[in-house]
N, C-alpha and C. Protein backbone atom coordinates (compact mmCIF):
# COMPACT_ATOMS: atom_id res chain seq x y z
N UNK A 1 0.85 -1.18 0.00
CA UNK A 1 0.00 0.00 0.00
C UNK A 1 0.88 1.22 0.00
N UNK A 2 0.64 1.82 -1.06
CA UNK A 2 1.16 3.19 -0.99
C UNK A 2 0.56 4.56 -0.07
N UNK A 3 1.51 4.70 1.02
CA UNK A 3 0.49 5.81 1.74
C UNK A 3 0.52 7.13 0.92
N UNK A 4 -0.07 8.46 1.16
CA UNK A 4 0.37 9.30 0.48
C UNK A 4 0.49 10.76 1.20
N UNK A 5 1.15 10.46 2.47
CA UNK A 5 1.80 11.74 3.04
C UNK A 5 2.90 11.84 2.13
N UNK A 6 3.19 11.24 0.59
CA UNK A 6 4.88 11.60 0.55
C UNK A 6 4.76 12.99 0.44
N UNK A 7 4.43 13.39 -0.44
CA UNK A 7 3.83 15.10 -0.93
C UNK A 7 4.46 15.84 0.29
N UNK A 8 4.35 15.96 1.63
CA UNK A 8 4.60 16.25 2.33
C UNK A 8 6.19 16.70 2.72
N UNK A 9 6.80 16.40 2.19
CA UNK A 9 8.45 16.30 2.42
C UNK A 9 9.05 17.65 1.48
N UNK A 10 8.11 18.37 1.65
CA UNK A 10 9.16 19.39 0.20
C UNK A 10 10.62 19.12 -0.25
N UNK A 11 10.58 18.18 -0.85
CA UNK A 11 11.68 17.49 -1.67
C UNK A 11 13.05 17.07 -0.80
N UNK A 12 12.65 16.41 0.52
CA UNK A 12 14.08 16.10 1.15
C UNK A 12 14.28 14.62 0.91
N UNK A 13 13.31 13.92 0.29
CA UNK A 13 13.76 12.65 -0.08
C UNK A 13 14.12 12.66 -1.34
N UNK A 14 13.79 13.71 -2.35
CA UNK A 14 14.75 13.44 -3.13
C UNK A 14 16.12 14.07 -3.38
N UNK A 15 16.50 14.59 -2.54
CA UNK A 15 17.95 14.89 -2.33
C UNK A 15 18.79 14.87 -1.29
N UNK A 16 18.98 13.74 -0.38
CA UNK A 16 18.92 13.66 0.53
C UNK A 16 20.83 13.48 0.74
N UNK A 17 21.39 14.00 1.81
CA UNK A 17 23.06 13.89 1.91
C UNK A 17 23.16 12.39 2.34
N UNK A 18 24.09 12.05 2.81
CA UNK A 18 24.67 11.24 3.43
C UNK A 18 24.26 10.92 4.91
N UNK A 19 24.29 9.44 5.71
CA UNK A 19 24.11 9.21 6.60
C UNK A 19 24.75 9.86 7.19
N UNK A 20 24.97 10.54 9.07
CA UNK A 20 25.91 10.78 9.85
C UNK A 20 25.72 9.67 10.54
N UNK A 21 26.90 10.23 10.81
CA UNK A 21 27.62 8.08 12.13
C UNK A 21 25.97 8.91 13.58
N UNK A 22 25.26 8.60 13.35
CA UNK A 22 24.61 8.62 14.50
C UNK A 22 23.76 7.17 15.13
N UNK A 23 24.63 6.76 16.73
CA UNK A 23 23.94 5.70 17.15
C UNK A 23 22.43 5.58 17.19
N UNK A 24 21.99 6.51 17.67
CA UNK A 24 20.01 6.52 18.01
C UNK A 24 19.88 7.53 17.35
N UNK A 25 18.72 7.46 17.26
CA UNK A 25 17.34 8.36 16.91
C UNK A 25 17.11 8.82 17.64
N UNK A 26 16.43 10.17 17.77
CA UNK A 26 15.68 10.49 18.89
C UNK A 26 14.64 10.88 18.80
N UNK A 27 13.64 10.31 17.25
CA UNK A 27 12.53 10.51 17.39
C UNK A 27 11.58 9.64 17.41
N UNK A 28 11.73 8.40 17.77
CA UNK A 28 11.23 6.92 17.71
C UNK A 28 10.00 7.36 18.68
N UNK A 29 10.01 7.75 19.67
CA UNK A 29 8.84 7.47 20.41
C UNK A 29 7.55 8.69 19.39
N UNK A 30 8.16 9.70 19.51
CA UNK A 30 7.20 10.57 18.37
C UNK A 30 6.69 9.85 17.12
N UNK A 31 7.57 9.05 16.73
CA UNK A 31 7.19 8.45 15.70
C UNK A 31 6.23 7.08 15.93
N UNK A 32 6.41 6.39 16.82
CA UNK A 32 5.64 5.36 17.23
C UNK A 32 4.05 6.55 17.26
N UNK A 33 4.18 7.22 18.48
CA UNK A 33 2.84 7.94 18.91
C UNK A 33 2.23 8.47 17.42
N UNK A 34 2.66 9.13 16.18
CA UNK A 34 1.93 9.39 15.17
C UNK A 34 1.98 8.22 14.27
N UNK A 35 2.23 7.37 14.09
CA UNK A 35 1.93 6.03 13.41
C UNK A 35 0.59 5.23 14.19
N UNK A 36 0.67 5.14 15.59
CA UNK A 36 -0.46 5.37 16.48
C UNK A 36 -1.64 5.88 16.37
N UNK A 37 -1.78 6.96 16.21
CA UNK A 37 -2.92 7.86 16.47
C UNK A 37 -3.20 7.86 14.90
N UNK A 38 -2.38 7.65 13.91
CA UNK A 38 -2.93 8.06 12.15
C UNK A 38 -3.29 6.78 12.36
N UNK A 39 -2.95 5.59 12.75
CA UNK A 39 -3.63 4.53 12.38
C UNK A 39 -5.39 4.26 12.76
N UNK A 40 -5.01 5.15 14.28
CA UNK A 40 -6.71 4.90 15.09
C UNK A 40 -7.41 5.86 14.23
N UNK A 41 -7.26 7.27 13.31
CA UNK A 41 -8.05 7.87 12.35
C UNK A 41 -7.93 9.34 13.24
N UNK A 42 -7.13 9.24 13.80
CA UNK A 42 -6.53 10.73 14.04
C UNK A 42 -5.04 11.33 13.72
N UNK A 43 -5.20 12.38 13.59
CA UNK A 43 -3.96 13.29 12.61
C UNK A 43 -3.58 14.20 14.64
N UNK A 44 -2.15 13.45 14.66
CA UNK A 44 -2.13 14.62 16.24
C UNK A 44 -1.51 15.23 15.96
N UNK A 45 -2.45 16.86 15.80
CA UNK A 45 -2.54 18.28 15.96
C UNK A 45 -1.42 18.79 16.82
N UNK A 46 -1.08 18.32 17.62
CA UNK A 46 -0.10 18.50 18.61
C UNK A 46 1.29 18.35 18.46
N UNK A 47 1.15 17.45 17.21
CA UNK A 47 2.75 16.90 17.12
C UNK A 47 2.79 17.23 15.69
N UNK A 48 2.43 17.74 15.04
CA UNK A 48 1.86 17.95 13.64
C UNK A 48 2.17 19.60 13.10
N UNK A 49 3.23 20.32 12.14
CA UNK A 49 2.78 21.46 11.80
C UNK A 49 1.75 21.82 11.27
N UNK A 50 1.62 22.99 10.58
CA UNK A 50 0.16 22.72 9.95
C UNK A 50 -0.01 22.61 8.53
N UNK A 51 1.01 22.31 7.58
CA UNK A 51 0.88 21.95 5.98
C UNK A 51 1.04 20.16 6.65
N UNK A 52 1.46 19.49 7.36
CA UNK A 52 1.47 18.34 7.45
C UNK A 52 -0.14 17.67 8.05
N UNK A 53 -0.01 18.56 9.24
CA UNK A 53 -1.41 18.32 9.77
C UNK A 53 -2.94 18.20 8.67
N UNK A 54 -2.74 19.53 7.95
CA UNK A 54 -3.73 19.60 6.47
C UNK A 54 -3.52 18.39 5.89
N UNK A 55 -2.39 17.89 5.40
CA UNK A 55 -2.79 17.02 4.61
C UNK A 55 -2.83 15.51 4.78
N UNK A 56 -2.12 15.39 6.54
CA UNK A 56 -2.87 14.47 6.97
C UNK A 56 -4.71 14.23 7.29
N UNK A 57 -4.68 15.38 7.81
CA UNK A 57 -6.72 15.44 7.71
C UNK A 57 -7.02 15.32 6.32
N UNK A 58 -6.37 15.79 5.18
CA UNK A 58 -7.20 15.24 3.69
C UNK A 58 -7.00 13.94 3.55
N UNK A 59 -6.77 13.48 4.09
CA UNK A 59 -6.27 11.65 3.71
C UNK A 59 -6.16 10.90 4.51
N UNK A 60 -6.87 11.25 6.16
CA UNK A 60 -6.79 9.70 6.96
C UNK A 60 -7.44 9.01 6.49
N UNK A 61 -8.59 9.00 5.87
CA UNK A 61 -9.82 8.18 5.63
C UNK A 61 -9.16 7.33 4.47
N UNK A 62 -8.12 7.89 3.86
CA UNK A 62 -7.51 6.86 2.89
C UNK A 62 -6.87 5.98 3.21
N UNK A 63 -5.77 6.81 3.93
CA UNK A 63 -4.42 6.03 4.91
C UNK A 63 -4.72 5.70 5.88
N UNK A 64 -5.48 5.94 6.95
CA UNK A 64 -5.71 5.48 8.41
C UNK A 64 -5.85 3.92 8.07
N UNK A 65 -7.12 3.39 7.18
CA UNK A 65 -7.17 1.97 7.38
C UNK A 65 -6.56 0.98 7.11
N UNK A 66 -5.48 1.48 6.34
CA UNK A 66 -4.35 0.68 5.83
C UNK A 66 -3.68 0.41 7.40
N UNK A 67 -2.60 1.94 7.16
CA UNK A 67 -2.47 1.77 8.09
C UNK A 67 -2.30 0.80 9.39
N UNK A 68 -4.06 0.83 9.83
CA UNK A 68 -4.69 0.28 11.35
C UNK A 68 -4.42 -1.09 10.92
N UNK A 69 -4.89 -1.71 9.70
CA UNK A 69 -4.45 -3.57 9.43
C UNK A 69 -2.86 -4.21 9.19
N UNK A 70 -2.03 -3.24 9.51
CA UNK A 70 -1.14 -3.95 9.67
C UNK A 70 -0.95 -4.38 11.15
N UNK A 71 -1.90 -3.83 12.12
CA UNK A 71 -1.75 -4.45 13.61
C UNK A 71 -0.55 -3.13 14.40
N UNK A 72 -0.68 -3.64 15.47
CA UNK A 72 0.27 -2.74 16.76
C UNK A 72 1.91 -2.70 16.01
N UNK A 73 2.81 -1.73 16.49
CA UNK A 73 3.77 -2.09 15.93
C UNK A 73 4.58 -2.34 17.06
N UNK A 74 5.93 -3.36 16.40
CA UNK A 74 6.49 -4.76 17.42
C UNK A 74 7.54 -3.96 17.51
N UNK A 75 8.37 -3.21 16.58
CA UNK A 75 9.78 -2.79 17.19
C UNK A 75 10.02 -1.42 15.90
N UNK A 76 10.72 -0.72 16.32
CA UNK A 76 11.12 0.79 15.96
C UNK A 76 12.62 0.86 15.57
N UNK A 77 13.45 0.07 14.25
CA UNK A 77 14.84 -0.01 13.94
C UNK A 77 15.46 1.13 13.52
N UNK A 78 15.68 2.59 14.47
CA UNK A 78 16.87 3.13 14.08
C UNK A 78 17.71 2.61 12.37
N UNK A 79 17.70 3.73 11.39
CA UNK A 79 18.63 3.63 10.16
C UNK A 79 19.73 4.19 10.14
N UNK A 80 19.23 5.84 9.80
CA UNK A 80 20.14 6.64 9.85
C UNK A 80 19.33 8.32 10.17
N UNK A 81 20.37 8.80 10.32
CA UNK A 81 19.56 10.72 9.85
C UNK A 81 20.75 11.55 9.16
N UNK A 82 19.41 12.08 8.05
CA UNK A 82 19.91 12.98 7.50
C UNK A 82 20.03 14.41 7.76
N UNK A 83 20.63 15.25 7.06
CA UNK A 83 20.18 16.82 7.99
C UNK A 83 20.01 17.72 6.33
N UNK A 84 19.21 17.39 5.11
CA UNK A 84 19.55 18.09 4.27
C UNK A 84 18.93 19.57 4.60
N UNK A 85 17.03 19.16 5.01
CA UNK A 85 16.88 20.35 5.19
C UNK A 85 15.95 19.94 7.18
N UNK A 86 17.10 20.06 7.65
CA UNK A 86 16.95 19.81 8.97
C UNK A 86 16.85 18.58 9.45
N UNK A 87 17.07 17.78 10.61
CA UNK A 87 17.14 17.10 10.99
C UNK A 87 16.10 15.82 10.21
N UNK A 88 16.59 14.36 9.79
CA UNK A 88 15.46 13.73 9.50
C UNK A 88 15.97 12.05 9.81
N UNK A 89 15.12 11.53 10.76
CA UNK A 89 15.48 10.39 11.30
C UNK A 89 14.60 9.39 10.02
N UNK A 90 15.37 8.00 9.73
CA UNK A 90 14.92 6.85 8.77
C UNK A 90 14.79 5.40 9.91
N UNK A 91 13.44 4.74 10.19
CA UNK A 91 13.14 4.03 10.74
C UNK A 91 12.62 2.67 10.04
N UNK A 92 12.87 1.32 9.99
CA UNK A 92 12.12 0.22 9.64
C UNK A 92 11.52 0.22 10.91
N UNK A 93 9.80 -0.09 10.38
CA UNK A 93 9.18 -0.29 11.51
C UNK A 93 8.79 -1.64 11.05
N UNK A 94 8.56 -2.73 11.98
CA UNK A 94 8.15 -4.06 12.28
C UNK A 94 6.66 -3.61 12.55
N UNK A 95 5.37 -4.12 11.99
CA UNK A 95 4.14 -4.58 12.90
C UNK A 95 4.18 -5.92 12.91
N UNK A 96 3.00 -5.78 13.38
CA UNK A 96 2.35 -7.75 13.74
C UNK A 96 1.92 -8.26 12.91
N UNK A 97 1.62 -7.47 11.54
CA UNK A 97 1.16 -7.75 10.51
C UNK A 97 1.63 -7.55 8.94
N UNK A 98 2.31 -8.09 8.12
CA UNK A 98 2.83 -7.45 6.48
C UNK A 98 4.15 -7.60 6.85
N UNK A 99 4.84 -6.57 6.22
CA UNK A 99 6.11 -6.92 5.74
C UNK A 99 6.61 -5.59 6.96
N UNK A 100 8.32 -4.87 6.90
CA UNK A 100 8.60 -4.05 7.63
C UNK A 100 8.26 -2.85 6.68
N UNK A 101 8.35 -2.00 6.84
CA UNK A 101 8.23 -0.37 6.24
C UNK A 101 9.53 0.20 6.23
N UNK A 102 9.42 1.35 5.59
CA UNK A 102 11.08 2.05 6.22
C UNK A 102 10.13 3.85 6.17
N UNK A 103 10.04 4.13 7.17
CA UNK A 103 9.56 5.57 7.43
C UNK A 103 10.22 6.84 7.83
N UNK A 104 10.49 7.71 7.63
CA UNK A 104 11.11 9.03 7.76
C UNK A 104 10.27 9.45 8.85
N UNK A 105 10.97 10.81 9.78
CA UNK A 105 10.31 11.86 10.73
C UNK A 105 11.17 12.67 10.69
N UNK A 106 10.79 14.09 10.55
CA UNK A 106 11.79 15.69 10.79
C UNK A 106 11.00 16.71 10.56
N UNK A 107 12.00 17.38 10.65
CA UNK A 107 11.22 18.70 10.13
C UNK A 107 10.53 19.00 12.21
N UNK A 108 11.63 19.36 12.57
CA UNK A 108 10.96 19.43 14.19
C UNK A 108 10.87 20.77 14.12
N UNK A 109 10.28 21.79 14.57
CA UNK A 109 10.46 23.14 15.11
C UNK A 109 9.27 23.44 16.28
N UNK A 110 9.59 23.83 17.62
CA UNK A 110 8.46 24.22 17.89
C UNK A 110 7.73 22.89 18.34
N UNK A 111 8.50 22.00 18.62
CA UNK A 111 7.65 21.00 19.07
C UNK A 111 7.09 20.08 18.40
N UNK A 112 6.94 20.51 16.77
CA UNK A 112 6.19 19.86 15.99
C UNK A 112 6.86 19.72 14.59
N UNK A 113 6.38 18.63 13.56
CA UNK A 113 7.05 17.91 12.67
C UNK A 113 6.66 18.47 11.94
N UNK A 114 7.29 18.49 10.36
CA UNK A 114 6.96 18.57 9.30
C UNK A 114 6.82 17.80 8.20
N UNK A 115 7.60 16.57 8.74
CA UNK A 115 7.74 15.31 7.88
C UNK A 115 7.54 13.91 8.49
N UNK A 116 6.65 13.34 7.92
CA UNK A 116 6.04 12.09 8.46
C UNK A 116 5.61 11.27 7.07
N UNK A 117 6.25 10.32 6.61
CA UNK A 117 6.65 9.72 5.13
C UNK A 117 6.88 8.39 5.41
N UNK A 118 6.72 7.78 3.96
CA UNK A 118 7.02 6.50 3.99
C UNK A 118 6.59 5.93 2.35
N UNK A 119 7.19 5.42 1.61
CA UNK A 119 7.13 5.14 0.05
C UNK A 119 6.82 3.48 -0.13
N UNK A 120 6.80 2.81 1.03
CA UNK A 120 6.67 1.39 0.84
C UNK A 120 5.64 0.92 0.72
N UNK A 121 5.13 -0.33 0.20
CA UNK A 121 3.70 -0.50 -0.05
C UNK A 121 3.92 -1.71 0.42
């Protein structure tokens, strides 16, 4: 399933630098909690800027149910981060259900993200 927050990324996946040697992530739990809440059919406002937030509300009803059938997710694998246009952590996520994913998060300011992605189907 193709989700379709990619739109969302003003072009940092396609030009993206080089890994830095970084051991962890530090946005795994943010990222668990909005993989979470988009799956139950909410977009959190809270953790969300607002061109991301918009166009998560135009499209849970697409993406949420996908999403929700792959089941709870089992583990959160640290990749790498990039910094082209600000910080951006790359995660395989494991559920209980399908295959793994590989998902992006960045774009922090203010508490809140700008990038929440993923190209795998």
């Amino acid at each position: 399933m193709l989700y379709t927050f990619s739109f969302l990324i003003a072009g940092a996946a396609l030009t993206m630098s080089a890994p830095t040697a970084s051991a962890q992530g530090r946005y795994s739990a943010a990222l668990r909690t909005i993989l979470t809440r988009t799956a139950s059919g909410t977009c959190p406002a809270d953790m969300m800027q607002a061109k991301l937030l918009k166009a998560c509300r135009q499209q849970i009803a697409k993406s949420g149910p996908p999403l929700a059938s792959k089941g709870t997710i089992k583990a959160l694998n640290f990749i790498k981060t990039t910094h082209t246009v600000g910080r951006t952590e790359f995660y395989k996520v494991f559920f209980t259900k399908g295959n793994p994913e590989i998902w992006l998060i960045g774009g922090l300011e203010s508490g809140k993200f700008a990038e929440f992605y993923t190209d795998d189907e």
